[in-house]
PDB file of N, CA and C in Angstrom:
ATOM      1  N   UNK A   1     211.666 155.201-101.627  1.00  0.00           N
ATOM      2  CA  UNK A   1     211.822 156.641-101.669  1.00  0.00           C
ATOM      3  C   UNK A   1     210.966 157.209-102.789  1.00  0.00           C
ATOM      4  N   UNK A   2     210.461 158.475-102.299  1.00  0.00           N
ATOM      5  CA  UNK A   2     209.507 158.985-103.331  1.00  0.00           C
ATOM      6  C   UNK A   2     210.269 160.322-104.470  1.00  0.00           C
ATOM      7  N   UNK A   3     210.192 160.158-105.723  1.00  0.00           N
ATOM      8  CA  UNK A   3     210.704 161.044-106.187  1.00  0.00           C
ATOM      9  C   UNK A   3     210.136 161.984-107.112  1.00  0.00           C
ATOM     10  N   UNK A   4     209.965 163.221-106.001  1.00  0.00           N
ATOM     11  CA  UNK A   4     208.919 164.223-106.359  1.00  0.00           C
ATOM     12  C   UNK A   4     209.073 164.980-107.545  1.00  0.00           C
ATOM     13  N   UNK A   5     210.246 164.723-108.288  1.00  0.00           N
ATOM     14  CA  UNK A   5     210.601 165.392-109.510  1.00  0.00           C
ATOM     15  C   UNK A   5     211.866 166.709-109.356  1.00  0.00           C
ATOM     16  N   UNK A   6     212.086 166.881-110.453  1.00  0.00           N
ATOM     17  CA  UNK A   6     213.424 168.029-110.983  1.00  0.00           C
ATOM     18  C   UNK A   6     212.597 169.223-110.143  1.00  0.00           C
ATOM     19  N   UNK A   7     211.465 169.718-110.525  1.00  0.00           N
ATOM     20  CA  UNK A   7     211.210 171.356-109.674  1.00  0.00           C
ATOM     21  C   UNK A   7     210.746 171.330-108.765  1.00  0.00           C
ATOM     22  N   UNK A   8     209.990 170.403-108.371  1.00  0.00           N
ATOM     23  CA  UNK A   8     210.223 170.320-106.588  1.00  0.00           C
ATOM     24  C   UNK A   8     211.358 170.593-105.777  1.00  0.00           C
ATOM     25  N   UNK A   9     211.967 169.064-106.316  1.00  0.00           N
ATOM     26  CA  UNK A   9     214.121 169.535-105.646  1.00  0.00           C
ATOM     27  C   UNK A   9     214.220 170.794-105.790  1.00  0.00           C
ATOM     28  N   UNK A  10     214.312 171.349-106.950  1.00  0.00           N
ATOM     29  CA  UNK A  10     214.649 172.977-106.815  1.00  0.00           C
ATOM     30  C   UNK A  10     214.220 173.657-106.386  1.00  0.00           C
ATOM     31  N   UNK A  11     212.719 173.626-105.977  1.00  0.00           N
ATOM     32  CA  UNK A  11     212.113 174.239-104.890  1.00  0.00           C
ATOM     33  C   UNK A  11     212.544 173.786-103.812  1.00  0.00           C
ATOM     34  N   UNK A  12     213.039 173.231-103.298  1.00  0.00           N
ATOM     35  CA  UNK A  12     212.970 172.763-101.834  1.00  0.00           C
ATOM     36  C   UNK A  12     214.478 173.232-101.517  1.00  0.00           C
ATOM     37  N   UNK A  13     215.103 173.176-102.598  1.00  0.00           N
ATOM     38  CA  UNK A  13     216.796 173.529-102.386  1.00  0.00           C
ATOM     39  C   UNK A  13     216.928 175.119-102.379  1.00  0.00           C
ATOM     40  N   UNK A  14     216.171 175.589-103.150  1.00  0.00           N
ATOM     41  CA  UNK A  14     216.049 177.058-103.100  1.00  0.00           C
ATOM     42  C   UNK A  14     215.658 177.451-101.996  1.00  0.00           C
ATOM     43  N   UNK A  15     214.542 177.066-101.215  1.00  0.00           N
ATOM     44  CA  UNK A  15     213.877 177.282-100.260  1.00  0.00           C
ATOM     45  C   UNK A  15     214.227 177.309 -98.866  1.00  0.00           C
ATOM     46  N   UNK A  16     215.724 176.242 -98.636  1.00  0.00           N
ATOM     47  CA  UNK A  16     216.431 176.132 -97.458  1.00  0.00           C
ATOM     48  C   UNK A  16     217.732 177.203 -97.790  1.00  0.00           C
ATOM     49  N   UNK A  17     218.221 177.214 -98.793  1.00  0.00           N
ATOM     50  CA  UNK A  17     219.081 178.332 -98.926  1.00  0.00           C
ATOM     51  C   UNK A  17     218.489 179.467 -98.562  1.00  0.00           C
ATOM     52  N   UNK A  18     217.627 179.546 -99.116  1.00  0.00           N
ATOM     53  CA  UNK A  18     217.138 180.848 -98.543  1.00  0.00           C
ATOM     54  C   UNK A  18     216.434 181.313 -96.684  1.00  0.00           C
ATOM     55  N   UNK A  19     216.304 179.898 -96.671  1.00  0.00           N
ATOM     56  CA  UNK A  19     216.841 179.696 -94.880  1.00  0.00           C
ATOM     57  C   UNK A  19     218.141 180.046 -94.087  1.00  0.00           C
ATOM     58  N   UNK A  20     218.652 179.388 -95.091  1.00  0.00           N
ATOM     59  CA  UNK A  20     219.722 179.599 -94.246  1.00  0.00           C
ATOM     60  C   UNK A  20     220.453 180.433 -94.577  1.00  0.00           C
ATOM     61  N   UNK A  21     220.343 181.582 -95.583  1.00  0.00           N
ATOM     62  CA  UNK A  21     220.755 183.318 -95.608  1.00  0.00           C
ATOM     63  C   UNK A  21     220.221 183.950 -94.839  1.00  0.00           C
ATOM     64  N   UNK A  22     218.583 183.744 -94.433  1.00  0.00           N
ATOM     65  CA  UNK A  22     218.038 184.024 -93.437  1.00  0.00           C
ATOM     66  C   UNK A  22     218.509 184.065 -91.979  1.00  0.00           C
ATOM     67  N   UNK A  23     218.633 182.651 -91.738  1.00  0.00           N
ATOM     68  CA  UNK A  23     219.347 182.736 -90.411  1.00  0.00           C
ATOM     69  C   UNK A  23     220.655 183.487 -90.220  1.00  0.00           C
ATOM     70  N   UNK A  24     221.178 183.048 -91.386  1.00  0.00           N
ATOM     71  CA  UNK A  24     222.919 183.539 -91.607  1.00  0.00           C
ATOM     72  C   UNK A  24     222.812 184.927 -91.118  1.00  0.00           C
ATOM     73  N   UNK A  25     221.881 186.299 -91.261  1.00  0.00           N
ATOM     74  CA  UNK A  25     221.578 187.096 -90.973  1.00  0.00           C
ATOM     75  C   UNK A  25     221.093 187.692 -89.856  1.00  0.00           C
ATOM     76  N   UNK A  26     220.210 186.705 -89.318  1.00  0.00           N
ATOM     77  CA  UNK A  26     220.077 186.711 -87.926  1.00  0.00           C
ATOM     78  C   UNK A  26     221.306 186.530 -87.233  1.00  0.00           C
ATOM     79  N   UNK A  27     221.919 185.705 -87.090  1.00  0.00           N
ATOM     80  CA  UNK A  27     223.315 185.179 -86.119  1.00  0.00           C
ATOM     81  C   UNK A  27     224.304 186.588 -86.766  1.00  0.00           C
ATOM     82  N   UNK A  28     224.015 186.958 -88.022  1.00  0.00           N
ATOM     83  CA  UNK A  28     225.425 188.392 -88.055  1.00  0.00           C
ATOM     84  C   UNK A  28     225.015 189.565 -87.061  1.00  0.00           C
ATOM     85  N   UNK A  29     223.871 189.556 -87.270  1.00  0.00           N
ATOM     86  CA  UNK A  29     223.085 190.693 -85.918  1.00  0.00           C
ATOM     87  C   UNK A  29     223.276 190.395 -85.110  1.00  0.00           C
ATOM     88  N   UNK A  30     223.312 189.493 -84.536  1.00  0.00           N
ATOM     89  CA  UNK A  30     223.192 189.290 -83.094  1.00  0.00           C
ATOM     90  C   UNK A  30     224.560 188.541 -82.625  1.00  0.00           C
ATOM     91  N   UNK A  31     225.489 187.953 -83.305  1.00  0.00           N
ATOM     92  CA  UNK A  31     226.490 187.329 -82.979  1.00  0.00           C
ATOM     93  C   UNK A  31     227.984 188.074 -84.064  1.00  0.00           C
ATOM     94  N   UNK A  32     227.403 189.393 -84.565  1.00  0.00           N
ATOM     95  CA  UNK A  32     227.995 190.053 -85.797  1.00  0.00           C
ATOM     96  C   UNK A  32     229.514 190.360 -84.954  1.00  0.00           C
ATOM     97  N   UNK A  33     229.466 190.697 -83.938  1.00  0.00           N
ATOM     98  CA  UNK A  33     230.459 191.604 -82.982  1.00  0.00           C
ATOM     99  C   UNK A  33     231.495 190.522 -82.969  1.00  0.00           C
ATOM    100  N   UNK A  34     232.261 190.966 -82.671  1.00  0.00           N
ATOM    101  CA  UNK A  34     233.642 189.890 -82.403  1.00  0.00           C
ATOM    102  C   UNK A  34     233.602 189.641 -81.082  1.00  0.00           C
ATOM    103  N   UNK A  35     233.131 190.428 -79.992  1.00  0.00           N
ATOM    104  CA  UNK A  35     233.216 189.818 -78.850  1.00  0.00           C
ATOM    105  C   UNK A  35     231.760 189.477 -78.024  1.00  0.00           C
ATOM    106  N   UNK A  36     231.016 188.957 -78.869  1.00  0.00           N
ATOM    107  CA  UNK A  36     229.848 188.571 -78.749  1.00  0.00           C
ATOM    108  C   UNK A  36     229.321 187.892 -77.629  1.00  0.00           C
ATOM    109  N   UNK A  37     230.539 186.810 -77.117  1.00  0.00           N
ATOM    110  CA  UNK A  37     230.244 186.309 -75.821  1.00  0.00           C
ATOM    111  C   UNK A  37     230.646 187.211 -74.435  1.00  0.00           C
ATOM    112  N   UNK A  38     231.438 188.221 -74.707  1.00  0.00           N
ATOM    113  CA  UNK A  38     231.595 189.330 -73.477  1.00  0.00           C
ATOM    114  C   UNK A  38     230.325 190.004 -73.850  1.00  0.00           C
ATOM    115  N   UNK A  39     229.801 190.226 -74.764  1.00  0.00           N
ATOM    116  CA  UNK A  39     228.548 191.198 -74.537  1.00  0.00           C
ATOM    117  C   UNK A  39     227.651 190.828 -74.299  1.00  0.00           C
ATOM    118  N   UNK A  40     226.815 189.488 -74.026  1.00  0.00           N
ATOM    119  CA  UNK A  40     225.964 189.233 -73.483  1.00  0.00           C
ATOM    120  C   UNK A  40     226.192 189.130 -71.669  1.00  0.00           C
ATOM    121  N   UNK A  41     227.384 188.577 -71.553  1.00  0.00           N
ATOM    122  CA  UNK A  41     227.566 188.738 -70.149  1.00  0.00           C
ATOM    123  C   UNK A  41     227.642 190.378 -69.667  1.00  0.00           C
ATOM    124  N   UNK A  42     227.953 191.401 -70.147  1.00  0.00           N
ATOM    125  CA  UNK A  42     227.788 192.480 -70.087  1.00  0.00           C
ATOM    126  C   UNK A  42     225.802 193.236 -69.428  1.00  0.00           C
ATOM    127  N   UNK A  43     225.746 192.565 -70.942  1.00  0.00           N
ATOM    128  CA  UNK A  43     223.987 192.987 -70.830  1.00  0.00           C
ATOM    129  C   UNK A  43     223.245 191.789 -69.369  1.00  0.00           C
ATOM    130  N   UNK A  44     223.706 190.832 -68.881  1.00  0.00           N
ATOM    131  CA  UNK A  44     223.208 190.441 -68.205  1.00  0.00           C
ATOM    132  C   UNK A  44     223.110 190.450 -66.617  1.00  0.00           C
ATOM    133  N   UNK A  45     224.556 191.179 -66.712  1.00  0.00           N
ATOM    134  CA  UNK A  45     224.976 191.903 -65.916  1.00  0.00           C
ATOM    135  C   UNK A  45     224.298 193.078 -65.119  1.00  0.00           C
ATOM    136  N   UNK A  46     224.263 194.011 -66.201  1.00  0.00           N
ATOM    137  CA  UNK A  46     223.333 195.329 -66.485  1.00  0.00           C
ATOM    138  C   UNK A  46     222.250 194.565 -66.086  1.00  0.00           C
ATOM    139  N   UNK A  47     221.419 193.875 -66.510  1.00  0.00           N
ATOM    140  CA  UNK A  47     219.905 193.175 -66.482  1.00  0.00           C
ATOM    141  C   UNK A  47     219.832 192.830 -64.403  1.00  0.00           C
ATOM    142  N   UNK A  48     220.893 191.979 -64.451  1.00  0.00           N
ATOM    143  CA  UNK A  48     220.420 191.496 -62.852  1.00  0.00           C
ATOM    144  C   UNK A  48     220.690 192.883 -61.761  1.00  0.00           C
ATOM    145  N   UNK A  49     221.746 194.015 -61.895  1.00  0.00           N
ATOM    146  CA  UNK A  49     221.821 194.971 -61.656  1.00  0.00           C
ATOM    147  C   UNK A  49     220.487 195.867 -61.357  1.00  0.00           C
ATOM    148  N   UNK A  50     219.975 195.896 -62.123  1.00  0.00           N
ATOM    149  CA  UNK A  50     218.478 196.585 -62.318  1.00  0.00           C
ATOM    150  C   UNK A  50     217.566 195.978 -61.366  1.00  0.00           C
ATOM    151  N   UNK A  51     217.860 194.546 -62.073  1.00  0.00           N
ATOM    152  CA  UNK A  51     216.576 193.303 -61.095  1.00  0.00           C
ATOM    153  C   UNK A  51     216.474 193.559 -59.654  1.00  0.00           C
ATOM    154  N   UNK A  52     218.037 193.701 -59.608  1.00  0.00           N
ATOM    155  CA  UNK A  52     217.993 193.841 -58.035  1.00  0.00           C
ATOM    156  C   UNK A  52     217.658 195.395 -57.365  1.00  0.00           C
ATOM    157  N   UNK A  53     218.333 196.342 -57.574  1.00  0.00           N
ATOM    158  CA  UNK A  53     217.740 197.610 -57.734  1.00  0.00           C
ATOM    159  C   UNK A  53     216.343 198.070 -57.615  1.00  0.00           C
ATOM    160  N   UNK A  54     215.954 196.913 -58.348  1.00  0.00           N
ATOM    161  CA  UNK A  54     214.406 197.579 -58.622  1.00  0.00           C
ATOM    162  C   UNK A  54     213.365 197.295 -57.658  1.00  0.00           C
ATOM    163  N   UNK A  55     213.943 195.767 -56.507  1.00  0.00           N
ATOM    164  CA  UNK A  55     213.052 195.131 -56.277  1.00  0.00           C
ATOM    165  C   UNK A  55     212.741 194.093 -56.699  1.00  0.00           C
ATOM    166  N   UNK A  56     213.287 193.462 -57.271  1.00  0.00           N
ATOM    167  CA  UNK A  56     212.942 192.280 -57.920  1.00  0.00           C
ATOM    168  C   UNK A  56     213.060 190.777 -57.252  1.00  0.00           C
ATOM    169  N   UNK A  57     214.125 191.034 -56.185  1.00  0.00           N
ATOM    170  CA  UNK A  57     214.438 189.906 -55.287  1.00  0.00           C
ATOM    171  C   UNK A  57     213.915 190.090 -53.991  1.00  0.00           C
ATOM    172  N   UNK A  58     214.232 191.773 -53.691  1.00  0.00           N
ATOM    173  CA  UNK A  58     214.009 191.656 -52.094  1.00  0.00           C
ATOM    174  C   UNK A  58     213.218 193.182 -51.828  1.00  0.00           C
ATOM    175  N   UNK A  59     212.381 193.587 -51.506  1.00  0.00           N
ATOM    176  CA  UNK A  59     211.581 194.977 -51.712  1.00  0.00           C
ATOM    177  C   UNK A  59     212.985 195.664 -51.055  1.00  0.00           C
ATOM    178  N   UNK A  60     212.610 197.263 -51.247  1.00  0.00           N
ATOM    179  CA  UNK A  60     213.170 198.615 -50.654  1.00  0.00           C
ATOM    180  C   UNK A  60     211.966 199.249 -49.971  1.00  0.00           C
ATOM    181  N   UNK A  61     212.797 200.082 -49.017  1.00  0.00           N
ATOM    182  CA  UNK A  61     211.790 200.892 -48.757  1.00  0.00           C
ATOM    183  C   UNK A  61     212.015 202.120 -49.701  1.00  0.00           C
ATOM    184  N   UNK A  62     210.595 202.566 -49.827  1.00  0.00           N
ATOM    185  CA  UNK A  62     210.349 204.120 -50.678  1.00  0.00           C
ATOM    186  C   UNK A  62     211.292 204.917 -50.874  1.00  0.00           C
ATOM    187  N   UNK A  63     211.693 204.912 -49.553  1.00  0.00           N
ATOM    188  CA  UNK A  63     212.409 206.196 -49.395  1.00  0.00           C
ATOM    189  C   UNK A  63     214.027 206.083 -49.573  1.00  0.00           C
ATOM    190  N   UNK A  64     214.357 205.182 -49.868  1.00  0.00           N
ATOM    191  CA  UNK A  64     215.953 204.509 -50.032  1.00  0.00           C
ATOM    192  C   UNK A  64     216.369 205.060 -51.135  1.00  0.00           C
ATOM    193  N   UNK A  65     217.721 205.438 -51.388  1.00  0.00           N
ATOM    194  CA  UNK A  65     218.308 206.094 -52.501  1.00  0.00           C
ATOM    195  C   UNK A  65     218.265 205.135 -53.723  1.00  0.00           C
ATOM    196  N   UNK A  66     218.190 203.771 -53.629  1.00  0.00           N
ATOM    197  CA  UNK A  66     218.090 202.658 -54.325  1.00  0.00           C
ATOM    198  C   UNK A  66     216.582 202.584 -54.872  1.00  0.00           C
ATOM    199  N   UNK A  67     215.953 202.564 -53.991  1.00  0.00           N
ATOM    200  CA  UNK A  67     213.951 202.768 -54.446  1.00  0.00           C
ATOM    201  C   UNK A  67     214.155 204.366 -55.363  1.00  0.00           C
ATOM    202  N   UNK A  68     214.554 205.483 -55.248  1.00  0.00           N
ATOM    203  CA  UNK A  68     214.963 206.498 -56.096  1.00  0.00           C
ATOM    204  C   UNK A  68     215.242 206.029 -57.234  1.00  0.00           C
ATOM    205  N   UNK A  69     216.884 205.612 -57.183  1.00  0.00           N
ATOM    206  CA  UNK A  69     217.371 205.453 -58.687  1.00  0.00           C
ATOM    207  C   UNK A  69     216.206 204.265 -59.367  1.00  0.00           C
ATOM    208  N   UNK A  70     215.889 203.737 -59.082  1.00  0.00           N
ATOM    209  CA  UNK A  70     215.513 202.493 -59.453  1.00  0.00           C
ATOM    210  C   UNK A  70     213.884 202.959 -60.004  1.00  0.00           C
ATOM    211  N   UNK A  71     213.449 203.952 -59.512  1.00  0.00           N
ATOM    212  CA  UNK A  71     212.150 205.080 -60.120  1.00  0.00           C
ATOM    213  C   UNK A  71     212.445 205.590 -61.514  1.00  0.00           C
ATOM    214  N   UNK A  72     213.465 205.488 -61.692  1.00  0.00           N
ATOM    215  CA  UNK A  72     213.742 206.457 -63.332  1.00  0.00           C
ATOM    216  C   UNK A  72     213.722 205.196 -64.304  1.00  0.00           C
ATOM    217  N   UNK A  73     213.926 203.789 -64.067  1.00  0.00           N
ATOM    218  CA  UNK A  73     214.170 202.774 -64.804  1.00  0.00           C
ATOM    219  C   UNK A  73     212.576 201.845 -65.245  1.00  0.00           C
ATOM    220  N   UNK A  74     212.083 201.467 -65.954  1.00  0.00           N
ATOM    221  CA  UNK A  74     211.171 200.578 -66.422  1.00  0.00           C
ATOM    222  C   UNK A  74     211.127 199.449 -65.941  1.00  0.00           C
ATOM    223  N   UNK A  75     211.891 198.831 -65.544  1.00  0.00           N
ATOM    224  CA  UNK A  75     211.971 197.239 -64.732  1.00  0.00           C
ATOM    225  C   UNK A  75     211.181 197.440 -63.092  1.00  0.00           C
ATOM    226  N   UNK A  76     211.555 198.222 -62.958  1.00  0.00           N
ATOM    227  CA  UNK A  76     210.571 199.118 -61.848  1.00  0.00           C
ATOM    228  C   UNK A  76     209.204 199.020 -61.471  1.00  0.00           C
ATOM    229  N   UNK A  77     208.791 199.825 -62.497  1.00  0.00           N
ATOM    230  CA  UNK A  77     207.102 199.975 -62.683  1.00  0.00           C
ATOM    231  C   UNK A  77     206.718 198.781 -63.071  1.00  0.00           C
ATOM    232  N   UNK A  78     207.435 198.146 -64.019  1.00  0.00           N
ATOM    233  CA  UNK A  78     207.096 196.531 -64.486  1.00  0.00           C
ATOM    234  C   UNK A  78     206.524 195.783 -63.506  1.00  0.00           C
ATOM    235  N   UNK A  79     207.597 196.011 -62.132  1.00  0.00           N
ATOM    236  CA  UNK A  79     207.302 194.757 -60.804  1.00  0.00           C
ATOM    237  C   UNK A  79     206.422 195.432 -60.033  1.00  0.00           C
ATOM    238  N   UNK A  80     206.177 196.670 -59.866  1.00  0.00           N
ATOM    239  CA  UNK A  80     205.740 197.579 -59.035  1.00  0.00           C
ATOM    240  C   UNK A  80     204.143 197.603 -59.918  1.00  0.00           C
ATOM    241  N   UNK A  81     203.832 197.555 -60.961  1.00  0.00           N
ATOM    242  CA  UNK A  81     202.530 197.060 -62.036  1.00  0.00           C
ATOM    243  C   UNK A  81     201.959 195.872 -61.293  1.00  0.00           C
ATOM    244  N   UNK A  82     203.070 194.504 -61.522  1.00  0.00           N
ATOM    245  CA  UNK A  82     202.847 193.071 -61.418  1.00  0.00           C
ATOM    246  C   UNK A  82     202.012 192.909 -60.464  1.00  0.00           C
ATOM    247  N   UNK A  83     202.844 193.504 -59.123  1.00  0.00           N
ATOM    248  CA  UNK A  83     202.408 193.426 -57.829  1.00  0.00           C
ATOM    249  C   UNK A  83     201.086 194.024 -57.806  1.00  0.00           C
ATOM    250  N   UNK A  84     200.821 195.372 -57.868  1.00  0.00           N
ATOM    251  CA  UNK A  84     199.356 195.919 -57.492  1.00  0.00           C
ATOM    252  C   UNK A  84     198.289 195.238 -58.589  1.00  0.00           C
ATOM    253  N   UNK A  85     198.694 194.431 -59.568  1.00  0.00           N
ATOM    254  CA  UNK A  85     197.648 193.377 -60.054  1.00  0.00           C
ATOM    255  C   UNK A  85     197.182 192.342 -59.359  1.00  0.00           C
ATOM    256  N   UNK A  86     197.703 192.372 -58.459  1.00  0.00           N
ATOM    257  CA  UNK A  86     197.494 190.896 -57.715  1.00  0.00           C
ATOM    258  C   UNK A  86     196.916 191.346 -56.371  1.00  0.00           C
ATOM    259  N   UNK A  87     196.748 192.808 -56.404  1.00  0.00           N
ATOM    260  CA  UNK A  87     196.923 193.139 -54.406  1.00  0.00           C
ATOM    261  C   UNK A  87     195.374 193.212 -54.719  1.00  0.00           C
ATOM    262  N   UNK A  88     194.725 193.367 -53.400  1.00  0.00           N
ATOM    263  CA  UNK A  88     192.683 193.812 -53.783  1.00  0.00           C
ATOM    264  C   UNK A  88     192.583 195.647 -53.737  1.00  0.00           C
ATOM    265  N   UNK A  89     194.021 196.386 -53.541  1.00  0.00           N
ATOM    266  CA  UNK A  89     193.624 197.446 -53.542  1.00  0.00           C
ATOM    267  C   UNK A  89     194.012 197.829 -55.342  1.00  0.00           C
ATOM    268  N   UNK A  90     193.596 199.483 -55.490  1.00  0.00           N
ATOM    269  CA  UNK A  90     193.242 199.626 -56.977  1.00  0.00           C
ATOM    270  C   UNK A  90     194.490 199.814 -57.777  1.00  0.00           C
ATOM    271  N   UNK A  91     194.437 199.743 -58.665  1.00  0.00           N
ATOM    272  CA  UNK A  91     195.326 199.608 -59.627  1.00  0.00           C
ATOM    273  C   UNK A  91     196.341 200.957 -60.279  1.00  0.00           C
ATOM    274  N   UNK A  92     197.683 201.276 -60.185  1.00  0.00           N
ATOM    275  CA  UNK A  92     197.908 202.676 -60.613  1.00  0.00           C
ATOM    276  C   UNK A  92     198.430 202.714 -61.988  1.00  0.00           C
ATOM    277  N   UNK A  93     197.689 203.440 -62.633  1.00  0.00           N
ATOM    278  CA  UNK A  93     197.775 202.670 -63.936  1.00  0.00           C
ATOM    279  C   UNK A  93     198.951 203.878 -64.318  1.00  0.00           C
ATOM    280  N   UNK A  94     199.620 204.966 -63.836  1.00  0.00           N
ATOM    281  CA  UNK A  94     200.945 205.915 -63.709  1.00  0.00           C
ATOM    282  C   UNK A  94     202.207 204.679 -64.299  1.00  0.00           C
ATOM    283  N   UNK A  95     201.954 203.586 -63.659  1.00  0.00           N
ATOM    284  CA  UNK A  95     203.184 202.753 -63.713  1.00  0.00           C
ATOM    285  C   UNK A  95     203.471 202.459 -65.460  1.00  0.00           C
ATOM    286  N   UNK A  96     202.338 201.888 -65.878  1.00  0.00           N
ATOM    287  CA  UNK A  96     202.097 201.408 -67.118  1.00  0.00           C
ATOM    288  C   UNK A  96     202.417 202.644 -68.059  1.00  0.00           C
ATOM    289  N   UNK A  97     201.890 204.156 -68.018  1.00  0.00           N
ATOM    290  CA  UNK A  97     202.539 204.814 -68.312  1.00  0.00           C
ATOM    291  C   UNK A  97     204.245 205.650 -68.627  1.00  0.00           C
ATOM    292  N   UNK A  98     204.701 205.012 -67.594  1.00  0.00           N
ATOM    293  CA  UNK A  98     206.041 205.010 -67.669  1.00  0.00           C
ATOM    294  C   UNK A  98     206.571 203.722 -68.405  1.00  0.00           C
ATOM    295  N   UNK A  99     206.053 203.005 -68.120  1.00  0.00           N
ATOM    296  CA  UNK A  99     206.597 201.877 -68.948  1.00  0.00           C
ATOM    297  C   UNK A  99     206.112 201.772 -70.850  1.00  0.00           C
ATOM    298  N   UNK A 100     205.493 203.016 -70.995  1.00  0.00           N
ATOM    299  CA  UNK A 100     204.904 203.083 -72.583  1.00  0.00           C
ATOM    300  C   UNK A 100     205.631 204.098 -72.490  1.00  0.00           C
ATOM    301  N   UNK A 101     206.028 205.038 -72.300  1.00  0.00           N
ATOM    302  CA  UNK A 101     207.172 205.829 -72.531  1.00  0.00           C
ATOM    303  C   UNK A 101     208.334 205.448 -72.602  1.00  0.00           C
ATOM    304  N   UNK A 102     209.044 204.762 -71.707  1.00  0.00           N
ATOM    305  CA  UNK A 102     210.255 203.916 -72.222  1.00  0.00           C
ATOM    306  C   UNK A 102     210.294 203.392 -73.415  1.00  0.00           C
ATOM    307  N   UNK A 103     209.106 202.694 -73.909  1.00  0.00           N
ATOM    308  CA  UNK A 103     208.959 202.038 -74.929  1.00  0.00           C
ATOM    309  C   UNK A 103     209.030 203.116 -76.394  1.00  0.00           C
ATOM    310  N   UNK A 104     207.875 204.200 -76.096  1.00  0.00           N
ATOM    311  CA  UNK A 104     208.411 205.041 -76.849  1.00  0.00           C
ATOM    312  C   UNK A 104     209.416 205.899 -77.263  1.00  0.00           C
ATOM    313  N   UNK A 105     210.032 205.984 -76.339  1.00  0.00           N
ATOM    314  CA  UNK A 105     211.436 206.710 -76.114  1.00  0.00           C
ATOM    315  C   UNK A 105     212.068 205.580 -76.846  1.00  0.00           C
ATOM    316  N   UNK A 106     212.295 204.435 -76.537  1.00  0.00           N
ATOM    317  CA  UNK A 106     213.259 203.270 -77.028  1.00  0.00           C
ATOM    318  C   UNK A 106     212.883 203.220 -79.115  1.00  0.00           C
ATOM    319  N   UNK A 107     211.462 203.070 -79.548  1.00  0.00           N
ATOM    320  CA  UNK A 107     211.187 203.166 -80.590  1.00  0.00           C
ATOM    321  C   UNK A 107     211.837 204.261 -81.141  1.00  0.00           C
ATOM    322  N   UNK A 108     211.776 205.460 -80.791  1.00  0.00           N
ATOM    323  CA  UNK A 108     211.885 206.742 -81.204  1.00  0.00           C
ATOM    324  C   UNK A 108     213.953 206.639 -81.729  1.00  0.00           C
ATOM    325  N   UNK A 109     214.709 206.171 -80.744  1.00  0.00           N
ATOM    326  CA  UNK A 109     216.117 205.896 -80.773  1.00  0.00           C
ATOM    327  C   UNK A 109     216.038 204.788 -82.372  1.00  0.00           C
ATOM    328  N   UNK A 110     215.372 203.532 -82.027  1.00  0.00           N
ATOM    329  CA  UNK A 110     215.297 202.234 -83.022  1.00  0.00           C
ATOM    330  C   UNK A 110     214.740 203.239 -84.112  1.00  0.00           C
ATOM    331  N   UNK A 111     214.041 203.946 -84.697  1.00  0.00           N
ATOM    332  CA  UNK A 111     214.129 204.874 -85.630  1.00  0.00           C
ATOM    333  C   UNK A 111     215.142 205.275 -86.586  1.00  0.00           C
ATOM    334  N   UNK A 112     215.530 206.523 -85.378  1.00  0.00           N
ATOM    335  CA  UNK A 112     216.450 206.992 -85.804  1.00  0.00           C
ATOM    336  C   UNK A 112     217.830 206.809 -86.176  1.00  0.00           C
ATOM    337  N   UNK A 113     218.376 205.427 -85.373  1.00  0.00           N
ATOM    338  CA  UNK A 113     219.685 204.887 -85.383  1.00  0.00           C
ATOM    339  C   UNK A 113     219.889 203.513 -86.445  1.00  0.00           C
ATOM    340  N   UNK A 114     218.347 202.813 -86.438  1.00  0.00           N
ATOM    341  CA  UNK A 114     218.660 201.507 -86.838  1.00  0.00           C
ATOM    342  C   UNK A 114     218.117 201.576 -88.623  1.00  0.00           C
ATOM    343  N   UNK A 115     219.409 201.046 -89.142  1.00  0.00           N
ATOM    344  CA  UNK A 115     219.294 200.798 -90.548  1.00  0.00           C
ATOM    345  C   UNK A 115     219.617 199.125 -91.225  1.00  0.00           C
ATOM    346  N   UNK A 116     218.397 198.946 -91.977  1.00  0.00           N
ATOM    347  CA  UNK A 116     218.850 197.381 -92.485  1.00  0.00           C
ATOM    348  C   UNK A 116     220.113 197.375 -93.175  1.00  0.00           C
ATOM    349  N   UNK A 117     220.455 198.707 -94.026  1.00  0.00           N
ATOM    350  CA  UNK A 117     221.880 198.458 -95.276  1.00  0.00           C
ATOM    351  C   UNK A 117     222.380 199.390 -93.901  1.00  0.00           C
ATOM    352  N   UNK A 118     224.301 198.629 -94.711  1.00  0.00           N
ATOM    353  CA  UNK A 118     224.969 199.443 -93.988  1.00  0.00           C
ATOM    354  C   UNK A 118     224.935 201.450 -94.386  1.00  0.00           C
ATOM    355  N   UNK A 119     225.636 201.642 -93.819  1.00  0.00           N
ATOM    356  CA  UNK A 119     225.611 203.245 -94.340  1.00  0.00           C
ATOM    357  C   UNK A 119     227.020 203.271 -94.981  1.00  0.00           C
ATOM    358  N   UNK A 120     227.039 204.160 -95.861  1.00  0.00           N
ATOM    359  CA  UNK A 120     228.486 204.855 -96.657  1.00  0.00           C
ATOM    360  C   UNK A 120     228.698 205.394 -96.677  1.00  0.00           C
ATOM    361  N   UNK A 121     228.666 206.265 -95.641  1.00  0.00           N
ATOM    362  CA  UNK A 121     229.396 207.589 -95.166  1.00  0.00           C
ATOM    363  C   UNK A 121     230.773 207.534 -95.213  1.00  0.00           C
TER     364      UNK A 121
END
């Protein structure tokens, strides 16, 4: 065994602690909630909901109240993008636009709502 010395160890011990506050932080975000395992089944829920809606498994026609709702959502234009990349006719680049608006719209919320410290109100 090699023994790299007293401040190495302490570097290296410092260095995983501070890993693992790191992570510790990650998992409070994301696993912070108490019912953490209902909310991903929630969101995945929501997620295949859409998928399907949108087209994602089985086309709609245009004109279907489902091809409608499924026009106001981003998962949409996403598949409805995918596809006319691949077709030989031209490309509508409208789709991609909606889908940078979502995005901005979504930033614009992550702004305004999301704070690293808690608040003390």
């Amino acid at each position: 065994m090699i023994d790299l010395g007293r401040e190495a160890r302490e570097r290296v011990q410092v260095g995983g602690r501070a890993r693992r506050h790191a992570r510790g932080d990650v998992g409070r975000l994301q696993f912070g909630h108490p019912f953490h395992r209902q909310l991903h089944a929630v969101v995945n829920l929501v997620f295949i909901a859409l998928l399907v809606i949108s087209g994602g498994f089985f086309p709609f026609a245009s004109s279907s109240v489902l091809s409608q709702i499924a026009n106001v959502f981003p998962l949409r234009h996403l598949l409805l993008a995918s596809f006319a990349a691949f077709s030989p006719g031209g490309f509508p680049w409208w789709h991609l636009a909606v889908i940078a608006a979502w995005g901005a719209a979504g930033l614009a919320v992550a702004l305004r709502c999301f704070r690293w410290d808690a608040r003390t109100s």
